[in-house]
N, C-alpha and C. Protein backbone atom coordinates (compact mmCIF):
# COMPACT_ATOMS: atom_id res chain seq x y z
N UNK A 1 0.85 -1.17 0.00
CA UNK A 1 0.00 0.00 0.00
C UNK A 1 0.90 1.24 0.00
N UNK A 2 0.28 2.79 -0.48
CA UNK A 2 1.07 3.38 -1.26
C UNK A 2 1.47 4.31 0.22
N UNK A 3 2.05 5.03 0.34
CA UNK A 3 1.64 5.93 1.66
C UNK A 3 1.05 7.34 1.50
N UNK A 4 1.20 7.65 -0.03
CA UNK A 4 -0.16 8.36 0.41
C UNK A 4 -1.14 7.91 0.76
N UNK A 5 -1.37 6.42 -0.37
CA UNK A 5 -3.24 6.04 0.22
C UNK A 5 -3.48 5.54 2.26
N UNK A 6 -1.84 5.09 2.56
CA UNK A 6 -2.50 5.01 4.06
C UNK A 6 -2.62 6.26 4.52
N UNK A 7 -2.10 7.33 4.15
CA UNK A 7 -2.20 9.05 4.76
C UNK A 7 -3.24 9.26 4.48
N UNK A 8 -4.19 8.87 3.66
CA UNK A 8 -5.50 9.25 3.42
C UNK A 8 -6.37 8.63 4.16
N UNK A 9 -6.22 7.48 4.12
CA UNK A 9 -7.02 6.29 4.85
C UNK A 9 -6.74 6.71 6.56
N UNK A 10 -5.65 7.10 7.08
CA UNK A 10 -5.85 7.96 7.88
C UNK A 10 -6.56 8.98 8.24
N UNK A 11 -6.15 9.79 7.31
CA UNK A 11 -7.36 11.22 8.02
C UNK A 11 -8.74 11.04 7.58
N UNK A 12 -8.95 10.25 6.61
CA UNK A 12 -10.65 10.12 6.44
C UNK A 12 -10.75 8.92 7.77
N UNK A 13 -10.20 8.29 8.57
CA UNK A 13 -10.80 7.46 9.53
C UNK A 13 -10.39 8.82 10.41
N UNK A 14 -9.26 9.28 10.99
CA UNK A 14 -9.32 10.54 11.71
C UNK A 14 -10.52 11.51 12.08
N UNK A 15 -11.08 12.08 10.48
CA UNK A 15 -12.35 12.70 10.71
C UNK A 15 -13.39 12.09 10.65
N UNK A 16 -13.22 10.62 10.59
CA UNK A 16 -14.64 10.21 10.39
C UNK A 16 -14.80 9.97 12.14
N UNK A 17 -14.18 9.80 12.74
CA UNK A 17 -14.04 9.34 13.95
C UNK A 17 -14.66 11.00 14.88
N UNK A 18 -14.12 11.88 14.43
CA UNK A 18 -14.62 13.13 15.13
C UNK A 18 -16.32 13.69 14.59
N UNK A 19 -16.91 13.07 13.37
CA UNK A 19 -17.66 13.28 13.14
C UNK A 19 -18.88 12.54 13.88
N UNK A 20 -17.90 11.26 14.10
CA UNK A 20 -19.24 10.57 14.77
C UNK A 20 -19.45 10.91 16.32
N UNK A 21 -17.88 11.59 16.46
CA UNK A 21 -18.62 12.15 18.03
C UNK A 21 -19.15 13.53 18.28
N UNK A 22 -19.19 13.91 16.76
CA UNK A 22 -20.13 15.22 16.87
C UNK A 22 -21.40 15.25 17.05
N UNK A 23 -21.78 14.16 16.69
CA UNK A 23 -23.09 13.99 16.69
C UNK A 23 -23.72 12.84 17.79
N UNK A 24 -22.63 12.63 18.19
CA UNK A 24 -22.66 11.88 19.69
C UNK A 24 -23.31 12.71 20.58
N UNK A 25 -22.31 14.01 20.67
CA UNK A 25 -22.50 15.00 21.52
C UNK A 25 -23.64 16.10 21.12
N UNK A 26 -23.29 16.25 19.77
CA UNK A 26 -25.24 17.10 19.50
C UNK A 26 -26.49 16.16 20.13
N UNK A 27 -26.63 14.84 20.45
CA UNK A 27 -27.73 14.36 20.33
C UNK A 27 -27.53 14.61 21.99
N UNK A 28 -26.61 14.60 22.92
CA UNK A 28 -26.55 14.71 24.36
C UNK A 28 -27.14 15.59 24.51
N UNK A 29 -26.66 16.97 24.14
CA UNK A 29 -27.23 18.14 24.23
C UNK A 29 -28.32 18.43 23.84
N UNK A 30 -28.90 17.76 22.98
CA UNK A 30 -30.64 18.23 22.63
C UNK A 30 -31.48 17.41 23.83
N UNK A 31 -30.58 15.90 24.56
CA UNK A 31 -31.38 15.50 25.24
C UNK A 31 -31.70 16.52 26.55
N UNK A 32 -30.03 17.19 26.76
CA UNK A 32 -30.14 17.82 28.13
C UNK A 32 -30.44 18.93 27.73
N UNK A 33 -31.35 19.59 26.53
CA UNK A 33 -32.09 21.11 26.49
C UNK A 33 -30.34 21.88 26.42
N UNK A 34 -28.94 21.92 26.27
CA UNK A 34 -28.15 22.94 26.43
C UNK A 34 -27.79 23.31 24.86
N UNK A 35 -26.61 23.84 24.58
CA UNK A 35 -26.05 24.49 23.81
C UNK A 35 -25.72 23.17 22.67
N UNK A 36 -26.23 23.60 21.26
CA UNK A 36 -26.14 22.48 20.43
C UNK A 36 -25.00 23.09 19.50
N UNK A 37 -24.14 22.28 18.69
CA UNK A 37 -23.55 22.34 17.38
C UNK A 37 -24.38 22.48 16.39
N UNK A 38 -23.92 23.60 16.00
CA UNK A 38 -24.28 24.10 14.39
C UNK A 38 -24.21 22.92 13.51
N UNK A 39 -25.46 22.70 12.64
CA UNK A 39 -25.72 21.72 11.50
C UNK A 39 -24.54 22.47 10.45
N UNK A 40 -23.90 23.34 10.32
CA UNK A 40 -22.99 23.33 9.30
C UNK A 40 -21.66 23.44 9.78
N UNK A 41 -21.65 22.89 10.75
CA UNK A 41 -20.36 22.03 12.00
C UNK A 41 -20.44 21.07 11.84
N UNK A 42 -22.08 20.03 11.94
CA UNK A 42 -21.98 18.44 11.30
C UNK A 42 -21.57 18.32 9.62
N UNK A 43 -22.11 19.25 8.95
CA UNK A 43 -21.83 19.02 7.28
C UNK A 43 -20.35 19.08 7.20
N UNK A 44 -19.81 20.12 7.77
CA UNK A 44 -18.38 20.34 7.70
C UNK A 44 -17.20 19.33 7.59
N UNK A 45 -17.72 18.66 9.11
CA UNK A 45 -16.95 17.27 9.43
C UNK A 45 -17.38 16.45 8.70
N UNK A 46 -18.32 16.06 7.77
CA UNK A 46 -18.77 15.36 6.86
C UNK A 46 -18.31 15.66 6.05
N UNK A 47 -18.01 17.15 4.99
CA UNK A 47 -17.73 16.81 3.72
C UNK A 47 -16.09 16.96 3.89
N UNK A 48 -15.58 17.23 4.97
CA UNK A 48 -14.57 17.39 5.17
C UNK A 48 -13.69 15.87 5.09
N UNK A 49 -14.49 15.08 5.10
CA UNK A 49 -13.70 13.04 5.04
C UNK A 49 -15.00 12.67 6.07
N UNK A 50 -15.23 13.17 6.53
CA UNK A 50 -16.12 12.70 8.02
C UNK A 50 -17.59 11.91 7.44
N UNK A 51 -17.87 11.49 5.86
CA UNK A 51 -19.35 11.03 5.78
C UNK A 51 -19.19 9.92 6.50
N UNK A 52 -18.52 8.86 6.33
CA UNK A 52 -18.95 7.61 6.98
C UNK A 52 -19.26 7.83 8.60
N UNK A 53 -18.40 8.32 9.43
CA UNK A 53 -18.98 9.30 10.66
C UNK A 53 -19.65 9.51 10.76
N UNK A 54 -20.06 10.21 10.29
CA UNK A 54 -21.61 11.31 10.22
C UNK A 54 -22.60 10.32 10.02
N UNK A 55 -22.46 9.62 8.95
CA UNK A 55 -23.46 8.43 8.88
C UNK A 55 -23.83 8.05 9.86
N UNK A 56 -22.58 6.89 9.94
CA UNK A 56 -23.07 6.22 10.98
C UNK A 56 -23.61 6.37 12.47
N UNK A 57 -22.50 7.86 12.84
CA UNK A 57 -23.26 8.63 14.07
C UNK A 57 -24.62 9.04 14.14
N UNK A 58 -25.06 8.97 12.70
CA UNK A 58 -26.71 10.00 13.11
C UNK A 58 -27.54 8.37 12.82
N UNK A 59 -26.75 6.99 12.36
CA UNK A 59 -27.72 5.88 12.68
C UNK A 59 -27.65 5.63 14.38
N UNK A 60 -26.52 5.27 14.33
CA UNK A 60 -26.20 4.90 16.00
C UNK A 60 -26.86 5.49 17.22
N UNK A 61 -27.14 6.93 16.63
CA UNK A 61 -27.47 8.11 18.20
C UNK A 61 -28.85 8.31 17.82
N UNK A 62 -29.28 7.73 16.20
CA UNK A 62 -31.01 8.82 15.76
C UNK A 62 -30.96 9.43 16.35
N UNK A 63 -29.92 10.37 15.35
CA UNK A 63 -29.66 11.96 15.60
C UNK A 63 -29.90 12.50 13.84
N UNK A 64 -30.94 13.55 13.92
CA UNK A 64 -30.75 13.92 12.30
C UNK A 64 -31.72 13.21 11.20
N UNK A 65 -32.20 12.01 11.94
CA UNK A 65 -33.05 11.33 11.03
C UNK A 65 -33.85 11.78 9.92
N UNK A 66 -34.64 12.56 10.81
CA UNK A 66 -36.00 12.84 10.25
C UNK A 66 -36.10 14.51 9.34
N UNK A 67 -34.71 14.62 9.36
CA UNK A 67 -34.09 15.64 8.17
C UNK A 67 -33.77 14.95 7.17
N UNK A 68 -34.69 15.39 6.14
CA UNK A 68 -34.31 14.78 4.49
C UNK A 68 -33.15 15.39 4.32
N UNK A 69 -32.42 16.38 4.50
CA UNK A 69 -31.35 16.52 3.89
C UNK A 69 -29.83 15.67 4.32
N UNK A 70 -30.38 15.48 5.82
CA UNK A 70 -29.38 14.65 6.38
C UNK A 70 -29.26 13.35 6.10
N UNK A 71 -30.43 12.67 6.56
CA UNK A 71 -31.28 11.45 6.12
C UNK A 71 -31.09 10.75 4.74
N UNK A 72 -30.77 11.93 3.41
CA UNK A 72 -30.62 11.26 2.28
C UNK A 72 -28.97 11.83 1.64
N UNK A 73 -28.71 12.99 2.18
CA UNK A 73 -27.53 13.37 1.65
C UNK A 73 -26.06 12.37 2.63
N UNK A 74 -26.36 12.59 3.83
CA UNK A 74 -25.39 11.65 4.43
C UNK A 74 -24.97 10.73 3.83
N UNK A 75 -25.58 9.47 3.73
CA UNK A 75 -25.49 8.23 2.97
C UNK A 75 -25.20 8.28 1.82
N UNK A 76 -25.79 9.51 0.57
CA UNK A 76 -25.19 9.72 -0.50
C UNK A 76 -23.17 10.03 -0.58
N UNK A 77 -23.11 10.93 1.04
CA UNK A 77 -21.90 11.54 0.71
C UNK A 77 -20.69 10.77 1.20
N UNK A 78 -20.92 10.05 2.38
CA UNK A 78 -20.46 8.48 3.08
C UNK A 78 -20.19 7.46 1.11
N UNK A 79 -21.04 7.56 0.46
CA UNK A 79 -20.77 6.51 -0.48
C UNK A 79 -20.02 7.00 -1.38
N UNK A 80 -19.98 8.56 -1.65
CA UNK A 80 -18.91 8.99 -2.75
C UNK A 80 -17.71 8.69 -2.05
N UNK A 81 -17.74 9.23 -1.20
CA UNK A 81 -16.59 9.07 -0.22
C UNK A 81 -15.46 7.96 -0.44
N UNK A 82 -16.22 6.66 -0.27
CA UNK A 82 -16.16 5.55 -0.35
C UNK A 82 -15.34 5.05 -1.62
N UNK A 83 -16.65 5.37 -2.56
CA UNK A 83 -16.21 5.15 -3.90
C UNK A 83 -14.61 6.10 -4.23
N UNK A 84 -14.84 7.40 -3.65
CA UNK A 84 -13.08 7.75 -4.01
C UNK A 84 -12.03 7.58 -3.89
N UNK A 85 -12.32 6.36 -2.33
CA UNK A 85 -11.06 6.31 -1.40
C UNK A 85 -10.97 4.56 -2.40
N UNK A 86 -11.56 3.95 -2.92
CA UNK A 86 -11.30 2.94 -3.22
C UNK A 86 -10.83 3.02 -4.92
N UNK A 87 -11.35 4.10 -5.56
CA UNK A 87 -10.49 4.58 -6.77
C UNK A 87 -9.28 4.77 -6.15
N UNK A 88 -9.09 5.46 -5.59
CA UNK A 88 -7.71 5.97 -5.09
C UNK A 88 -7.17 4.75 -4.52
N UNK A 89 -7.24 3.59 -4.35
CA UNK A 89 -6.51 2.29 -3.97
C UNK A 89 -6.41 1.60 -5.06
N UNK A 90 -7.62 1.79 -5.91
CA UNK A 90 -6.79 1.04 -7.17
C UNK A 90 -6.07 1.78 -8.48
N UNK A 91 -6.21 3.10 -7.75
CA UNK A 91 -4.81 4.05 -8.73
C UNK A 91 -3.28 3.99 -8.00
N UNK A 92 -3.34 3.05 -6.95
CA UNK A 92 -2.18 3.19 -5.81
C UNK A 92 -1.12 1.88 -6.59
């Protein structure tokens, strides 16, 4: 494996890992009524490498669900994601 593709495969698990505790912690805070993260603080860490994160954090916590934009764009952006990091392994 190439080291860029593990440097990548790094920071997209890096941010995917902070994404999912963004939304760990947004869903705490809506439970306890306090101070929430900005939805373009979750997109951020999402389009930033963070979809699979984000994904999976807003399945894990049903956090975000019942937002179509989250609800259908997440999973869309988790799969490009996907699909690039695995072009990029077989351009490696």
């Amino acid at each position: 494996m190439r080291e860029s593709f593990r440097l990548l495969l790094i920071l997209l698990g890096v941010v995917s890992l902070l994404a999912f505790a963004l939304f760990g912690w947004d869903k705490l805070m809506a439970k306890l009524g306090r101070r929430r993260i900005p939805e373009a603080a979750l997109w951020g860490a999402a389009l930033f490498g963070g979809g699979v994160g984000a994904c999976l954090g807003m399945w894990a916590f049903h956090h975000k669900t019942r937002k179509g934009f989250f609800h259908i764009g997440l999973p869309l952006l988790a799969a490009l994601q996907l699909g690039l990091l695995a072009w990029a392994q077989l351009r490696a």
